[in-house]
N, C-alpha and C. Protein backbone atom coordinates (compact mmCIF):
# COMPACT_ATOMS: atom_id res chain seq x y z
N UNK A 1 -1.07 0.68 -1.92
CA UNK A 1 -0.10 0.62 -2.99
C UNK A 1 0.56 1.99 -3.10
N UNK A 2 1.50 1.85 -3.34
CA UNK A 2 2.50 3.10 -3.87
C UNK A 2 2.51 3.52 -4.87
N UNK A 3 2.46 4.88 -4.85
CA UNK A 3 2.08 6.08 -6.51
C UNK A 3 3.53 5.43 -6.85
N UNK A 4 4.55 5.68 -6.51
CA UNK A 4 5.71 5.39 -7.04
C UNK A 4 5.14 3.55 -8.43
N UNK A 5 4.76 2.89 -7.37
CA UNK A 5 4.45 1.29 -7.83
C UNK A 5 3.51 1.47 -8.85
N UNK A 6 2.26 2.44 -8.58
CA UNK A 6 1.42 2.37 -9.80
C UNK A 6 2.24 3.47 -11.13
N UNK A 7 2.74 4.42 -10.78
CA UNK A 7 3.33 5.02 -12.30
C UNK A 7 4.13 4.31 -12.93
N UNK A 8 4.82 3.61 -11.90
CA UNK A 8 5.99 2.68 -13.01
C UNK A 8 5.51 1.75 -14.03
N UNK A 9 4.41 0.86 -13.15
CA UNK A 9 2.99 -0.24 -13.94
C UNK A 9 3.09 0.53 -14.99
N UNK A 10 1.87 1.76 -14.37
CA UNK A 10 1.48 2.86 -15.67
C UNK A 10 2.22 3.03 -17.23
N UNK A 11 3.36 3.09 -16.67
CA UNK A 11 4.19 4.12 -18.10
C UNK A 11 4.75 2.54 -18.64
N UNK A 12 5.07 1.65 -18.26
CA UNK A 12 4.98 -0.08 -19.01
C UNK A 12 4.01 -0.21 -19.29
N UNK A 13 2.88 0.24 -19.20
CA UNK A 13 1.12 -0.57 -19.72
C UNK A 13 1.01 0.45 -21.30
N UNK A 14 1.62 1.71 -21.11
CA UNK A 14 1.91 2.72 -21.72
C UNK A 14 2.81 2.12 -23.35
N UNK A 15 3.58 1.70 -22.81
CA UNK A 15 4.57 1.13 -23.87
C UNK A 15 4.23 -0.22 -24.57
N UNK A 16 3.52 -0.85 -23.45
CA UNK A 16 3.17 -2.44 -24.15
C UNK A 16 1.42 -2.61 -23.60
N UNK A 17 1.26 -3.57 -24.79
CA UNK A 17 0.14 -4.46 -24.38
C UNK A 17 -0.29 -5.39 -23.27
N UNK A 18 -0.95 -5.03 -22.75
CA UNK A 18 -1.12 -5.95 -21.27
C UNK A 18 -2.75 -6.71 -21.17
N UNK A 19 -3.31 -7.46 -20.69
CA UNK A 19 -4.40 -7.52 -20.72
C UNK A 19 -4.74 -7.25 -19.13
N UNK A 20 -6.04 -7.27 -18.64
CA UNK A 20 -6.57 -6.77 -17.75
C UNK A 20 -6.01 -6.97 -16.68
N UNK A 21 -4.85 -5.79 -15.77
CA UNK A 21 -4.27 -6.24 -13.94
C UNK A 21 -4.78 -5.72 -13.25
N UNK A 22 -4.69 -6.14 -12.45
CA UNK A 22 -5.35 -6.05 -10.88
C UNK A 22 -4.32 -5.05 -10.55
N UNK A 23 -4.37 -3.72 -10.12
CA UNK A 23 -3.19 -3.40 -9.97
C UNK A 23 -2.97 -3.12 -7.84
N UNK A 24 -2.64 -4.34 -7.45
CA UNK A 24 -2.73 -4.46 -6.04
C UNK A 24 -1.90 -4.94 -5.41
N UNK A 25 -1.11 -5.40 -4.01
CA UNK A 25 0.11 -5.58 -3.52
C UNK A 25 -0.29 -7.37 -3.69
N UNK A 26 -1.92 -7.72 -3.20
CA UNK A 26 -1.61 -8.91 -3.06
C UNK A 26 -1.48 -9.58 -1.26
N UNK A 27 -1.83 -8.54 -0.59
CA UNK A 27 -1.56 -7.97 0.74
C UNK A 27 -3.06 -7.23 1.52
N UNK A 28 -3.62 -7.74 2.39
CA UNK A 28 -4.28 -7.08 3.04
C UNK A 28 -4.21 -6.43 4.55
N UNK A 29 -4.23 -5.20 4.70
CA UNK A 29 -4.14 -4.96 5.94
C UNK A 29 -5.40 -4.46 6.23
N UNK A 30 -5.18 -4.72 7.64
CA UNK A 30 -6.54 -3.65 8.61
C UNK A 30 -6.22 -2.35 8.90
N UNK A 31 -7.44 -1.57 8.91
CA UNK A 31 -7.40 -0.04 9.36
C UNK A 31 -6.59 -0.08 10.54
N UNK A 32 -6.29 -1.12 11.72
CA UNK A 32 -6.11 -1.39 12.55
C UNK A 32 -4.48 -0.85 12.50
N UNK A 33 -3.80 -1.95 11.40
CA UNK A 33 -2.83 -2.42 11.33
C UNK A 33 -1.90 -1.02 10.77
N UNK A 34 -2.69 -0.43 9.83
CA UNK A 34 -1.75 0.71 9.33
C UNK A 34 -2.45 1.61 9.89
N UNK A 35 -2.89 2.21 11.32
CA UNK A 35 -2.94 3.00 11.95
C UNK A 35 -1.68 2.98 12.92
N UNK A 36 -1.00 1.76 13.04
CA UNK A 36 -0.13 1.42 14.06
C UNK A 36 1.25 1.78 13.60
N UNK A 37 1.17 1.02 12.35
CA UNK A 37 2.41 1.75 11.11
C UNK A 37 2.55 3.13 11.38
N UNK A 38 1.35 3.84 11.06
CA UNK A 38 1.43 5.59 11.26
C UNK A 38 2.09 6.04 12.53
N UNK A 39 1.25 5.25 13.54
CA UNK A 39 1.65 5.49 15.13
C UNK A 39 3.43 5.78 14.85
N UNK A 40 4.00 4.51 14.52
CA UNK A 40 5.25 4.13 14.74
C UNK A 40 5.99 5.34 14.40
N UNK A 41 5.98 5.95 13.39
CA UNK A 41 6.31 6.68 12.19
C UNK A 41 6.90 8.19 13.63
N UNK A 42 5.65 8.29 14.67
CA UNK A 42 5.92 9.68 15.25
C UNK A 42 6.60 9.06 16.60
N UNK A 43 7.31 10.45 17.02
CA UNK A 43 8.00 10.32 18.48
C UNK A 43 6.90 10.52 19.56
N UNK A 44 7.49 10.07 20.44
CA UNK A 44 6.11 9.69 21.01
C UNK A 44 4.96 8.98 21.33
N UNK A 45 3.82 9.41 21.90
CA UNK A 45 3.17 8.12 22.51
C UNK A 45 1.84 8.36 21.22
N UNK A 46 1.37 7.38 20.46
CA UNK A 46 0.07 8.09 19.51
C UNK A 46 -1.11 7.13 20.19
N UNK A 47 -2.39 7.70 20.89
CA UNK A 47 -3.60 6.89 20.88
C UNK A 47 -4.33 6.37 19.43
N UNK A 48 -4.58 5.48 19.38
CA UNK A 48 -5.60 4.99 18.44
C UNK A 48 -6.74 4.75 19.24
N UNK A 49 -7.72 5.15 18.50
CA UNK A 49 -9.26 5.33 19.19
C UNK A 49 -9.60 3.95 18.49
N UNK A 50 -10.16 3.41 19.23
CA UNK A 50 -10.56 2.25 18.72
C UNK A 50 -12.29 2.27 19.15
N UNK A 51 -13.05 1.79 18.43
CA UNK A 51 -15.02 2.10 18.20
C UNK A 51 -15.65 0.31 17.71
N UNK A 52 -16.23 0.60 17.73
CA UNK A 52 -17.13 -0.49 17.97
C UNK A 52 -17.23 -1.26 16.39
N UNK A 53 -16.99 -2.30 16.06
CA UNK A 53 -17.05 -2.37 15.08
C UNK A 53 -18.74 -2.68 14.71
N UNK A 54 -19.42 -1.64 13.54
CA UNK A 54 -21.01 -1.62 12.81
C UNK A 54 -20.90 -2.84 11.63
N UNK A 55 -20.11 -3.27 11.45
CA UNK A 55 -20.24 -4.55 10.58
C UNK A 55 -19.18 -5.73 10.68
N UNK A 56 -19.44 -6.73 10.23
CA UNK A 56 -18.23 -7.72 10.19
C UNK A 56 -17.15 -7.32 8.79
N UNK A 57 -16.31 -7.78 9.59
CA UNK A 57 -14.89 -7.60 9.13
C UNK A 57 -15.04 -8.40 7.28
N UNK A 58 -14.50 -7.44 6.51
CA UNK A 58 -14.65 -7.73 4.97
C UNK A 58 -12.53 -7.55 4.71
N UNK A 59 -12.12 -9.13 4.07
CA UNK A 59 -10.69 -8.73 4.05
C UNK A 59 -10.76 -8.63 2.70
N UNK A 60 -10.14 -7.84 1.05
CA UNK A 60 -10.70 -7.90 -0.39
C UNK A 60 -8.95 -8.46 -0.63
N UNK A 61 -9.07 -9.40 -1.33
CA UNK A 61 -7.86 -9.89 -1.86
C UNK A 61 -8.35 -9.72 -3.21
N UNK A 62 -7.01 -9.51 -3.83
CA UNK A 62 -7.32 -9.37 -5.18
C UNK A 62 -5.69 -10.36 -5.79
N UNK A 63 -6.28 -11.17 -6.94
CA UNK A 63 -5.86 -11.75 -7.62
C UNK A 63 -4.76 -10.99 -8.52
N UNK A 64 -2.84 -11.04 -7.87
CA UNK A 64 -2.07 -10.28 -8.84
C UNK A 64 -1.91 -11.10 -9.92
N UNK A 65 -2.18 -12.33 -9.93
CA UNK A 65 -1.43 -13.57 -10.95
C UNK A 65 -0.65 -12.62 -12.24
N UNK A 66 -1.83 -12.36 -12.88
CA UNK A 66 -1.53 -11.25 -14.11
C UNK A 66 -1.03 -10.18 -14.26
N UNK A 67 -0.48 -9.77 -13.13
CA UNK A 67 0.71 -8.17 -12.87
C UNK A 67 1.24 -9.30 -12.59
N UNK A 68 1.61 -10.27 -11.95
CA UNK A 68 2.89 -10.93 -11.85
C UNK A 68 3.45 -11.77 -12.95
N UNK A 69 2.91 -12.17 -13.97
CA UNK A 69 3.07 -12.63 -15.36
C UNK A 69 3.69 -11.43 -16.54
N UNK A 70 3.04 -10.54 -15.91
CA UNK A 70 2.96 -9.58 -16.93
C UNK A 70 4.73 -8.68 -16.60
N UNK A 71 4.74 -8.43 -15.15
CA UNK A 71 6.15 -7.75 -14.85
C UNK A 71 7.14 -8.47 -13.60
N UNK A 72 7.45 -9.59 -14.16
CA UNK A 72 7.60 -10.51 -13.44
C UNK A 72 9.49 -10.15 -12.39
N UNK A 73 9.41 -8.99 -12.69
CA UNK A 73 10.49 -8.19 -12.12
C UNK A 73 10.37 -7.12 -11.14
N UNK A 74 9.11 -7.45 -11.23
CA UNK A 74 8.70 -5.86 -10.51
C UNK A 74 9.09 -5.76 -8.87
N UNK A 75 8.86 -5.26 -8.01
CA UNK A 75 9.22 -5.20 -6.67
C UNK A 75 8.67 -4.08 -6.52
N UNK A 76 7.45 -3.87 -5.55
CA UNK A 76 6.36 -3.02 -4.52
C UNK A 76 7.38 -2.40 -3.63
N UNK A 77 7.05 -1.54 -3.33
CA UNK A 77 7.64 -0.99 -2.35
C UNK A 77 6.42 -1.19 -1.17
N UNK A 78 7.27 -1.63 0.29
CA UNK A 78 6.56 -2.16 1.18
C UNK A 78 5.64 -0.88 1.85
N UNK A 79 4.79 -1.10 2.54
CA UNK A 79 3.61 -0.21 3.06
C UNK A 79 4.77 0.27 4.56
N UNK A 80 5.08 -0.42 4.80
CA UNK A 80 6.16 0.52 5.67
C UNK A 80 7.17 1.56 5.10
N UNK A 81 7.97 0.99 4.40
CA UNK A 81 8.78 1.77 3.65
C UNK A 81 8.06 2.84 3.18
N UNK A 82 6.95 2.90 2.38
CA UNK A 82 6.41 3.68 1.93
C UNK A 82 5.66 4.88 2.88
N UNK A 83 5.41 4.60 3.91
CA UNK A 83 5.03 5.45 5.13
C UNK A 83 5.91 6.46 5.84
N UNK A 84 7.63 5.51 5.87
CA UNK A 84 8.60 6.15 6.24
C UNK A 84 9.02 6.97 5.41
N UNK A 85 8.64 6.87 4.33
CA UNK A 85 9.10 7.42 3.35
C UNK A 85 8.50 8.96 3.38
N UNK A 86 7.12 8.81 3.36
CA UNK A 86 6.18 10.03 3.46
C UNK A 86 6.28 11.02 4.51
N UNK A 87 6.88 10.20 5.32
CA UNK A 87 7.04 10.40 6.70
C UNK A 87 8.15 11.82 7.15
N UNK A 88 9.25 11.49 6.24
CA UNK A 88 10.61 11.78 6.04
C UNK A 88 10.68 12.72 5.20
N UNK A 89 9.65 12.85 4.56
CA UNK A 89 9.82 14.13 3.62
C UNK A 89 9.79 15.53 4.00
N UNK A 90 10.38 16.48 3.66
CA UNK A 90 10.59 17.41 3.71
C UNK A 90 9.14 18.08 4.66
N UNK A 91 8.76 19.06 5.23
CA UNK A 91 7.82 19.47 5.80
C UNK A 91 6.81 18.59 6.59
N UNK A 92 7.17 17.08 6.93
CA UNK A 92 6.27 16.56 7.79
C UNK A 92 6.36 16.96 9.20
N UNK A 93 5.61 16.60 10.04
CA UNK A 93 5.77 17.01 11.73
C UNK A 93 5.93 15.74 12.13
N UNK A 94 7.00 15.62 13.07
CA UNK A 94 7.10 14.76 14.16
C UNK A 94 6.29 14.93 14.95
């Protein structure tokens, strides 16, 4: 999730009454998946080390129903976007 996505929640939970949110995209990725995102992000070739997996795979979904009731306007900023974003900022390395 995006600091941007949770302060905005934040400073509305701030102003109004809400009862208990999940505060989550609703979205699961693998370590896998946003290591590849990162990859993308640089010029160049990036290895991902890939290891043995020590346990079975756990995916945690979490129930937005109630952030989506509650800010039924809202719009996440995507885990890409949000990477490029970080990405792009001032002092990162290509």
């Amino acid at each position: 999730m995006h600091v941007d996505d949770v302060a905005r929640v934040a400073a509305e939970c701030l102003c109004e009454e809400h009862r208990a949110l999940n505060l989550a995209t609703g979205r699961s990725n693998s370590f896998r998946q946003v290591a590849e995102l990162v990859a993308h992000q640089f010029a160049g070739r990036v290895e991902i080390a890939v290891t043995p997996r020590a346990n079975p795979i756990t995916h945690r979904h979490y129930d937005i129903t109630n952030l989506i009731k509650a800010f039924p306007g809202l719009r996440l900023v995507a885990l890409e976007k949000g990477l490029s974003d970080v990405h792009n900022q001032d002092g990162m390395v290509n």
